[in-house]
N, C-alpha and C. Protein backbone atom coordinates (compact mmCIF):
# COMPACT_ATOMS: atom_id res chain seq x y z
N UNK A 1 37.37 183.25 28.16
CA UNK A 1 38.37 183.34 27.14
C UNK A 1 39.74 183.18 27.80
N UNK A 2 40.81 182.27 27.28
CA UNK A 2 42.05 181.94 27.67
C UNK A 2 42.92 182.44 26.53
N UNK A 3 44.07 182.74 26.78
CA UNK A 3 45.20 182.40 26.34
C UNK A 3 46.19 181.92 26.57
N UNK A 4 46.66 180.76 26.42
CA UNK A 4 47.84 179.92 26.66
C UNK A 4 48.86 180.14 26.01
N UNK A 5 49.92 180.14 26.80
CA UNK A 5 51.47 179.48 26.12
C UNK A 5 51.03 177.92 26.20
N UNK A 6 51.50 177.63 24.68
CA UNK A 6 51.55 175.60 24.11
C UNK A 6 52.57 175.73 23.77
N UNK A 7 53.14 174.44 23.62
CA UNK A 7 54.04 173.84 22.62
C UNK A 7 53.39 173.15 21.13
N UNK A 8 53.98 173.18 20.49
CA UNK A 8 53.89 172.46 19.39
C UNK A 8 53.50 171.20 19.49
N UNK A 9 52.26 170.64 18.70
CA UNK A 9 52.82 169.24 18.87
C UNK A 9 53.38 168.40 18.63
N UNK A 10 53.91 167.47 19.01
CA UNK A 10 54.98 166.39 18.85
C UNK A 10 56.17 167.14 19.22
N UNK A 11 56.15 167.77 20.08
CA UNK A 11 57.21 168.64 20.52
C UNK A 11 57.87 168.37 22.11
N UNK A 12 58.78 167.67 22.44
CA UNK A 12 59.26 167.84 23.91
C UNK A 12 59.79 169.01 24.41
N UNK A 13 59.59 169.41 25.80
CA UNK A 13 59.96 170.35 26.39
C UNK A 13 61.75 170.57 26.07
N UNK A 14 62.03 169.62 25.97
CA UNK A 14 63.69 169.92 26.06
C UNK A 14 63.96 170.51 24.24
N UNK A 15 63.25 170.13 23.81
CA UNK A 15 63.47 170.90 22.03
C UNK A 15 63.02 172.63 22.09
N UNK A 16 62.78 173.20 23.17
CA UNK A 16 61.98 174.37 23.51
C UNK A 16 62.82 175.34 24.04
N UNK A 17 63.44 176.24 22.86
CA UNK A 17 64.74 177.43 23.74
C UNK A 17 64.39 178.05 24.44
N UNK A 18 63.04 177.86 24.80
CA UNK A 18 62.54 179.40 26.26
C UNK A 18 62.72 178.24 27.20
N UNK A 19 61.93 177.18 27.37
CA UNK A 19 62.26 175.68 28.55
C UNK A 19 63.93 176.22 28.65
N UNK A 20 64.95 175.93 27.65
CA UNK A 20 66.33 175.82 27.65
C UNK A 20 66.35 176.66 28.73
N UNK A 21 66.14 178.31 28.07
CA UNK A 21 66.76 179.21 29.21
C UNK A 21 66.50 179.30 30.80
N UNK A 22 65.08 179.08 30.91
CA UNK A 22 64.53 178.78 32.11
C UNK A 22 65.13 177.70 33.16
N UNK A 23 65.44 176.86 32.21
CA UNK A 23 66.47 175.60 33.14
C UNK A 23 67.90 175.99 33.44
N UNK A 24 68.15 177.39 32.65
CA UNK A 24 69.74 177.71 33.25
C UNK A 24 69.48 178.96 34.31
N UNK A 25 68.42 179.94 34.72
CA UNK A 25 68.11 180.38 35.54
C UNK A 25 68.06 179.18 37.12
N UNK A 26 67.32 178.07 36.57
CA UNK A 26 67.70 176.98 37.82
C UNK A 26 69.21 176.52 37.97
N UNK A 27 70.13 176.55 36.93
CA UNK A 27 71.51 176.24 37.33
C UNK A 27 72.45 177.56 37.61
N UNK A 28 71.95 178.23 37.63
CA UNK A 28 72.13 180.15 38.25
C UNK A 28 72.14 179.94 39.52
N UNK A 29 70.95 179.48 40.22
CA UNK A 29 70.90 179.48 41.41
C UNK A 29 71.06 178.00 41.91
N UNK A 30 71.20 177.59 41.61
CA UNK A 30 72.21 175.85 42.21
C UNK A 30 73.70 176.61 42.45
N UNK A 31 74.25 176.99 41.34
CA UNK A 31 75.81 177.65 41.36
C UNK A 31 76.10 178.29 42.87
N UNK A 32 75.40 179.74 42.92
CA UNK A 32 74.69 180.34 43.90
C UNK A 32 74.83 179.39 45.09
N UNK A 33 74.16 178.36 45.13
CA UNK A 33 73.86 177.84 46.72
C UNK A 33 75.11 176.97 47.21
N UNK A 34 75.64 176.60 45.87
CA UNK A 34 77.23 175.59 45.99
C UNK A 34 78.73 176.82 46.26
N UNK A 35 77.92 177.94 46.26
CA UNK A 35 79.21 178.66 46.59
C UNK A 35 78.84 179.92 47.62
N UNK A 36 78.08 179.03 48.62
CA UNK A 36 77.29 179.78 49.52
C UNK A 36 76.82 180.93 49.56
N UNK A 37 76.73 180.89 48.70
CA UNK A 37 75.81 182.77 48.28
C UNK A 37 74.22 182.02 49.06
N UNK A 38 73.45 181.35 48.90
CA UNK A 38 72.19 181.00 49.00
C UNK A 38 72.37 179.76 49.73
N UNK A 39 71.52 179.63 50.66
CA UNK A 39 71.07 178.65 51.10
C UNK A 39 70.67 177.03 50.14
N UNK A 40 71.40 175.60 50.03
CA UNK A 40 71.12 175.26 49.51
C UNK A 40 69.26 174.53 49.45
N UNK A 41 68.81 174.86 51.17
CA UNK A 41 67.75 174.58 51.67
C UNK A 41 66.55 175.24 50.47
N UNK A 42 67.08 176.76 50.63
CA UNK A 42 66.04 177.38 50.18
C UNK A 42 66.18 176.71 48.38
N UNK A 43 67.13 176.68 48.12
CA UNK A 43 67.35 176.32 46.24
C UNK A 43 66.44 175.32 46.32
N UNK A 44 66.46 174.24 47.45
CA UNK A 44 65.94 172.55 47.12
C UNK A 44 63.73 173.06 47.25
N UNK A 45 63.83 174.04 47.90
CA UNK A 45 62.02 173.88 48.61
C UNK A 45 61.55 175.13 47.40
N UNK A 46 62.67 175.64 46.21
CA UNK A 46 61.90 176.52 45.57
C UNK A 46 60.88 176.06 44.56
N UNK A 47 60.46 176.34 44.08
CA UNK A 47 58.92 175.95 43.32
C UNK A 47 58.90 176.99 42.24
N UNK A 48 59.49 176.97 41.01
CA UNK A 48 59.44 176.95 40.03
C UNK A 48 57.94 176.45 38.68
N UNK A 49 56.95 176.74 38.91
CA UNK A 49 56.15 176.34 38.72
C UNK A 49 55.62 176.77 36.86
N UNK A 50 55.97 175.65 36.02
CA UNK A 50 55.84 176.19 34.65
C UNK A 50 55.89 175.23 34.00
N UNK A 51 54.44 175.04 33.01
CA UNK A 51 54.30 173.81 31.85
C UNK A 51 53.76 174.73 30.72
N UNK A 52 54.25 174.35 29.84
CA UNK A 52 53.39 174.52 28.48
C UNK A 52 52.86 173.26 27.61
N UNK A 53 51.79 172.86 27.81
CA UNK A 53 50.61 172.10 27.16
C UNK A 53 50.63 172.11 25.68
N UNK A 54 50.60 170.68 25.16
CA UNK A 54 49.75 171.59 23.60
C UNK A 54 48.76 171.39 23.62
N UNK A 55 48.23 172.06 22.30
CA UNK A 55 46.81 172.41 21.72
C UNK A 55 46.03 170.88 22.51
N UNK A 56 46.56 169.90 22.26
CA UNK A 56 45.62 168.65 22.36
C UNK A 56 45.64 168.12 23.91
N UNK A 57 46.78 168.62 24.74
CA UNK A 57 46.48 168.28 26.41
C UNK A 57 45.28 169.41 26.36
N UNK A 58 46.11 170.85 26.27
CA UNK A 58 44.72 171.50 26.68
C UNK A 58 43.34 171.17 26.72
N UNK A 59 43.39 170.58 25.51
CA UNK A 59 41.49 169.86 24.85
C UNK A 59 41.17 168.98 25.84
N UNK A 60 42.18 168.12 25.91
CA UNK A 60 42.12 167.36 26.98
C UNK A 60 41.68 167.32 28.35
N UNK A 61 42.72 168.31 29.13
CA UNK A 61 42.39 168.49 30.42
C UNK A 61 41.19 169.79 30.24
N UNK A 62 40.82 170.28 29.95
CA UNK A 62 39.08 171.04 30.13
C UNK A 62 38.81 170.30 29.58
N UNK A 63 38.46 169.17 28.68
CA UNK A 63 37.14 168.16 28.89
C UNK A 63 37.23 167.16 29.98
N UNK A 64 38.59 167.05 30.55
CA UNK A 64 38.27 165.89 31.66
C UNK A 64 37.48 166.72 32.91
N UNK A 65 38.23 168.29 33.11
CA UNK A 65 37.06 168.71 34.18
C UNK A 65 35.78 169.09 34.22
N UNK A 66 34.79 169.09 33.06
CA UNK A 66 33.70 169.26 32.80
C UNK A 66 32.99 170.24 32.91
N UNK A 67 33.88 170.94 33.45
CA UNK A 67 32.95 172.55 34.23
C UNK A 67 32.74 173.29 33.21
N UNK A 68 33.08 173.26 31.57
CA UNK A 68 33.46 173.90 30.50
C UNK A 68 33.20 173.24 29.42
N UNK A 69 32.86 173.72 28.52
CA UNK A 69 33.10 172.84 26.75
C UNK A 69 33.50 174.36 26.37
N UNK A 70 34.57 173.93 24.93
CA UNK A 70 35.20 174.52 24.41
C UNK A 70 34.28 175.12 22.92
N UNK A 71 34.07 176.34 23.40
CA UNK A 71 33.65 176.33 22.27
C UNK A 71 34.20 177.02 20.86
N UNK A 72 35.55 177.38 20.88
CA UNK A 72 36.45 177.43 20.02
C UNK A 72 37.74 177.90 20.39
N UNK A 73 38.86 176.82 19.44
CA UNK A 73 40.11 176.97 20.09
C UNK A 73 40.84 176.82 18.85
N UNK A 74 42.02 177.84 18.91
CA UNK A 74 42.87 177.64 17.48
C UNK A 74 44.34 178.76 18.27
N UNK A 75 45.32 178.05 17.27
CA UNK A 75 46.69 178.60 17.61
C UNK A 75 46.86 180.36 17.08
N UNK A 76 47.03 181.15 18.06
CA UNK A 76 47.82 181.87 17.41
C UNK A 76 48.51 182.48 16.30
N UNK A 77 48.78 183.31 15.34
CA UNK A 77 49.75 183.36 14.93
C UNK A 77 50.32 184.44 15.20
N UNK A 78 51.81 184.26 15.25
CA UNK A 78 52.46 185.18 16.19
C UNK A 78 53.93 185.78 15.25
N UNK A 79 54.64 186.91 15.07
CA UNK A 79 55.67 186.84 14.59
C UNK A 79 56.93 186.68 15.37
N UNK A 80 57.19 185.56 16.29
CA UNK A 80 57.72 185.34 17.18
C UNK A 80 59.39 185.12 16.12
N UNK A 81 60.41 185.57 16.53
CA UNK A 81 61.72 185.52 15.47
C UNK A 81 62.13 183.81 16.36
N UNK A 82 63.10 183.38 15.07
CA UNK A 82 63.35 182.22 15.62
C UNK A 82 64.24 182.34 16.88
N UNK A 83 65.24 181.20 17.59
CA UNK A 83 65.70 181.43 18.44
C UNK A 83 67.16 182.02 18.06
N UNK A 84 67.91 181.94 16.71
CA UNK A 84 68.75 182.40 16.31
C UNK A 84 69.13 184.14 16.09
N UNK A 85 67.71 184.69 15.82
CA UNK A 85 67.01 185.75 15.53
C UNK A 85 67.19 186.63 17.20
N UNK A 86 66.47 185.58 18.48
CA UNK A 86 66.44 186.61 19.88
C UNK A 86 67.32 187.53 19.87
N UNK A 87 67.12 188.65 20.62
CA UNK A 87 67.71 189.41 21.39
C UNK A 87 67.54 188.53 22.65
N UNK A 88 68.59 187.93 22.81
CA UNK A 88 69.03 186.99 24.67
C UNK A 88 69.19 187.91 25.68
N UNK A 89 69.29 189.58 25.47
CA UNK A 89 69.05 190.57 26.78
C UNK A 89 68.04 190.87 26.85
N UNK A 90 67.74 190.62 25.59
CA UNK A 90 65.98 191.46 25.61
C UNK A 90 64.95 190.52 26.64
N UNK A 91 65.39 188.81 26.30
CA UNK A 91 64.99 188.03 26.72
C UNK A 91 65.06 187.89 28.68
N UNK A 92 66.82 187.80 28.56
CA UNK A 92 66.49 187.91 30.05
C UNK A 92 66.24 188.97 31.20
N UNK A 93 65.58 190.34 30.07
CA UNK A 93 65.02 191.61 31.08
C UNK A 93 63.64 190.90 30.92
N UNK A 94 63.14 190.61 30.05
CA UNK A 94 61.59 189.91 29.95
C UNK A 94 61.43 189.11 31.13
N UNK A 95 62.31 187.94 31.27
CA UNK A 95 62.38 187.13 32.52
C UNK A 95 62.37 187.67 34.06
N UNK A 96 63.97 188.36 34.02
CA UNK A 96 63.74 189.04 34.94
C UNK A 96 62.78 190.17 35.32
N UNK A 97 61.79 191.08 34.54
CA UNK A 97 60.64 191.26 34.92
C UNK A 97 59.41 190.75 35.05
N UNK A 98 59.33 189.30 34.83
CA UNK A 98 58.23 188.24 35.00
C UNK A 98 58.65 187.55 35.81
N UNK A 99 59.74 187.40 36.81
CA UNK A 99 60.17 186.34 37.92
C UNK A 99 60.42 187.07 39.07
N UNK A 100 61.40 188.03 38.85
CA UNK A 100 62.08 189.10 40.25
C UNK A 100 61.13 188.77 41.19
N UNK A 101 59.89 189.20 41.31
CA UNK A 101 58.96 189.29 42.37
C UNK A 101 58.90 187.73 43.11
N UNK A 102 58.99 186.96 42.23
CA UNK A 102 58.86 185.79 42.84
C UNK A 102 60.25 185.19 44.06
N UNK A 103 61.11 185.68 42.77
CA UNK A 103 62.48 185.59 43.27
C UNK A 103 63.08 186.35 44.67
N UNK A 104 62.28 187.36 44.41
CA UNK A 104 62.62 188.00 46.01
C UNK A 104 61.88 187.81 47.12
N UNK A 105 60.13 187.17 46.99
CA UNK A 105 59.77 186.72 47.84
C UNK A 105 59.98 185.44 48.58
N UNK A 106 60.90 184.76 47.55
CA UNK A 106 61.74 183.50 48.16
C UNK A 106 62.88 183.58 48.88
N UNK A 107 63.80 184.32 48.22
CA UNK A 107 65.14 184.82 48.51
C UNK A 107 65.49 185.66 49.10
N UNK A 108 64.88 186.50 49.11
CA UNK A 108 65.37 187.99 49.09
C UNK A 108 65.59 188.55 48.67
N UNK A 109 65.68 189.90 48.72
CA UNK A 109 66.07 191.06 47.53
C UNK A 109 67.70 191.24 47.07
N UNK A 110 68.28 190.50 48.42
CA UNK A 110 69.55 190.71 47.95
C UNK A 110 70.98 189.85 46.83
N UNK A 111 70.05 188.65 46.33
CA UNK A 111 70.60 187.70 45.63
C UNK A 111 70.10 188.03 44.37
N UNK A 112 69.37 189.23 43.75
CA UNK A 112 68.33 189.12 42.71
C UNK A 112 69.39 189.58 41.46
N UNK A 113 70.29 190.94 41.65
CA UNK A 113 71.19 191.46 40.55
C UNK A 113 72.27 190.13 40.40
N UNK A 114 73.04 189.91 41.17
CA UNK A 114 74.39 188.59 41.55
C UNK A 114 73.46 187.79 40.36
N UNK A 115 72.14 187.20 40.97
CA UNK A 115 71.10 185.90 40.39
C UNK A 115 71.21 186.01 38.58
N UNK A 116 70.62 187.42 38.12
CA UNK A 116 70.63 187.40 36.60
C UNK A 116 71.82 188.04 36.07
N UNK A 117 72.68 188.71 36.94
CA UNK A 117 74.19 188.44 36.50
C UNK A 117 74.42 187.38 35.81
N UNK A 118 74.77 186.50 36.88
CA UNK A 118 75.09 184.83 36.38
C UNK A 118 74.04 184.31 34.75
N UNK A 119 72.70 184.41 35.55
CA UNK A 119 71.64 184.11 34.56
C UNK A 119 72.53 184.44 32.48
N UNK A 120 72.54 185.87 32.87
CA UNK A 120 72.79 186.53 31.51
C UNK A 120 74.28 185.97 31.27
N UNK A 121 75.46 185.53 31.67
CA UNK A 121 76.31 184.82 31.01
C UNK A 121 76.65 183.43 30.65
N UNK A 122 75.32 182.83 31.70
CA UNK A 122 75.02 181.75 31.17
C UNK A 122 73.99 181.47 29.83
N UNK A 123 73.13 182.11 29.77
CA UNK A 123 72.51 182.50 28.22
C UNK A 123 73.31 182.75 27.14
N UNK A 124 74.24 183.93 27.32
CA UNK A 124 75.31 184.05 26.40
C UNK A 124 76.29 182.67 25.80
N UNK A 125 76.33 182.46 26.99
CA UNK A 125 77.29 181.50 26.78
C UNK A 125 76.88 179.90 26.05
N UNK A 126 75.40 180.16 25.98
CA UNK A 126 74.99 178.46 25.25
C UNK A 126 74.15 179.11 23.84
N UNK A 127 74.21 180.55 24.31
CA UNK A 127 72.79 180.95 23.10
C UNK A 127 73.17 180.13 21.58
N UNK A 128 74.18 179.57 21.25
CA UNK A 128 74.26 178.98 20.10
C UNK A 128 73.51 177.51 20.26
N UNK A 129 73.90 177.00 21.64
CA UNK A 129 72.78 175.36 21.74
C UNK A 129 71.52 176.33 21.45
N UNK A 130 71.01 176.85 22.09
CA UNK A 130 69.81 177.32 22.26
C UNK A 130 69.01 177.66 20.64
N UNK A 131 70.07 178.36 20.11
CA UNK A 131 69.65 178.84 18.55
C UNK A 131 69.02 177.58 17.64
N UNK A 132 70.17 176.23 18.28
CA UNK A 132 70.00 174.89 17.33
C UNK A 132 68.28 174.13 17.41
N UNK A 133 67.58 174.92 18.22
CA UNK A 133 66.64 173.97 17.91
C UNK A 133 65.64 175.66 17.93
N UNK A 134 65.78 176.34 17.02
CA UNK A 134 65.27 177.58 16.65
C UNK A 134 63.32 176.89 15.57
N UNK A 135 63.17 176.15 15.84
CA UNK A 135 61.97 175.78 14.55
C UNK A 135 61.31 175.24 15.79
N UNK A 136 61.53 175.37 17.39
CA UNK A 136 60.31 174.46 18.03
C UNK A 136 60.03 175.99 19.43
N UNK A 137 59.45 176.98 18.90
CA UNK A 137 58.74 177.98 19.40
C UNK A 137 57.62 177.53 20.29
N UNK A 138 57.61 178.42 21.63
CA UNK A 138 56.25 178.05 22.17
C UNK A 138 55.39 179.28 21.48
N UNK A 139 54.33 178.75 21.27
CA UNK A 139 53.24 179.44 20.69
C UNK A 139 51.60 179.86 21.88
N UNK A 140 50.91 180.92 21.12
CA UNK A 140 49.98 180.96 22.32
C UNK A 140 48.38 179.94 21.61
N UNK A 141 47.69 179.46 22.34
CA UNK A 141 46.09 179.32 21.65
C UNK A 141 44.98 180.11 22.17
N UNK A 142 44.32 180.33 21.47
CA UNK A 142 43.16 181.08 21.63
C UNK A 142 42.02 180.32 22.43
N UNK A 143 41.68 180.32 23.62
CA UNK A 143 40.48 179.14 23.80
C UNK A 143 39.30 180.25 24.17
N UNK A 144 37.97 179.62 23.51
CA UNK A 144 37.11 180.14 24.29
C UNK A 144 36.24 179.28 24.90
N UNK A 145 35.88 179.34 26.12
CA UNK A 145 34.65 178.63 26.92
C UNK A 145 33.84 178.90 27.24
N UNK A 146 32.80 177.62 27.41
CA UNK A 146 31.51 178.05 27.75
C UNK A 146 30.98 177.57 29.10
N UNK A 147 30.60 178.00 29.81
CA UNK A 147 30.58 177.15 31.31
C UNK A 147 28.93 175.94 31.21
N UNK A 148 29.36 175.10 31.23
CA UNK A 148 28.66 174.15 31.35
C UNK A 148 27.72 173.80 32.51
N UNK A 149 26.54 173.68 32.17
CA UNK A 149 25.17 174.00 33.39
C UNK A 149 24.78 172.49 33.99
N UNK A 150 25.84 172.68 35.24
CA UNK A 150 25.44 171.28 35.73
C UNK A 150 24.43 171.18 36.91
């Protein structure tokens, strides 16, 4: 049994206000490395590692690896508020307790408060772009599998 974060389909990543914010956490720490707080070495070799699939890659990629058939998969429903709706602190304590760890095993511990400093006034400061494309939510799917007897 899986649960995924998807996108919508017919949906690009850049129509996606959680993608949005996540890409200004990367211009957080670009800022950071251009004003020598951080190494720009370490900014260039970090690994940021995050896709959201929809419903139909997913289908996709577990039937191309075969190890699995699906034996039922459906979206979510979630009362997720639009992006106009967020709490944007609520959001970037969510972040910053789903990244920090990563963030400090790259960085260090000591760029991490300075890091979502910046982070949180750069959120503030676009949350109205961000609000404008409030109707393209990532959503989760339900998959279940069956392991396939090869």
């Amino acid at each position: 049994m899986l649960i995924i974060p998807s996108l919508p389909a017919d949906t690009s990543p850049s129509e996606c206000p959680l993608i949005a914010v996540m890409d200004l956490l990367g211009e957080s720490l670009i800022g950071m490395a251009r004003m020598g707080l951080i190494a720009e070495a370490k900014v260039d070799s970090f690994n940021f590692p995050k896709y959201y699939p929809t419903q139909h890659e997913l289908e996709t990629l577990i039937g191309k690896n075969g190890c699995f058939s699906i034996e039922r998969i459906e979206p979510l429903l979630q009362s997720t508020p639009h992006a106009r709706d967020l709490n944007f602190q609520m959001l970037i304590s969510h972040t910053r307790a789903a990244w920090e760890g990563v963030i400090k095993m790259h960085f260090g511990s000591d760029i991490v408060n300075e890091l979502f400093d910046r982070f949180m006034k750069k959120v503030l400061n676009f949350s109205p772009l961000i609000a404008k494309h409030s109707s393209k939510q990532i959503t989760e799917v339900f998959v279940l599998l069956k392991r396939n007897s090869n």
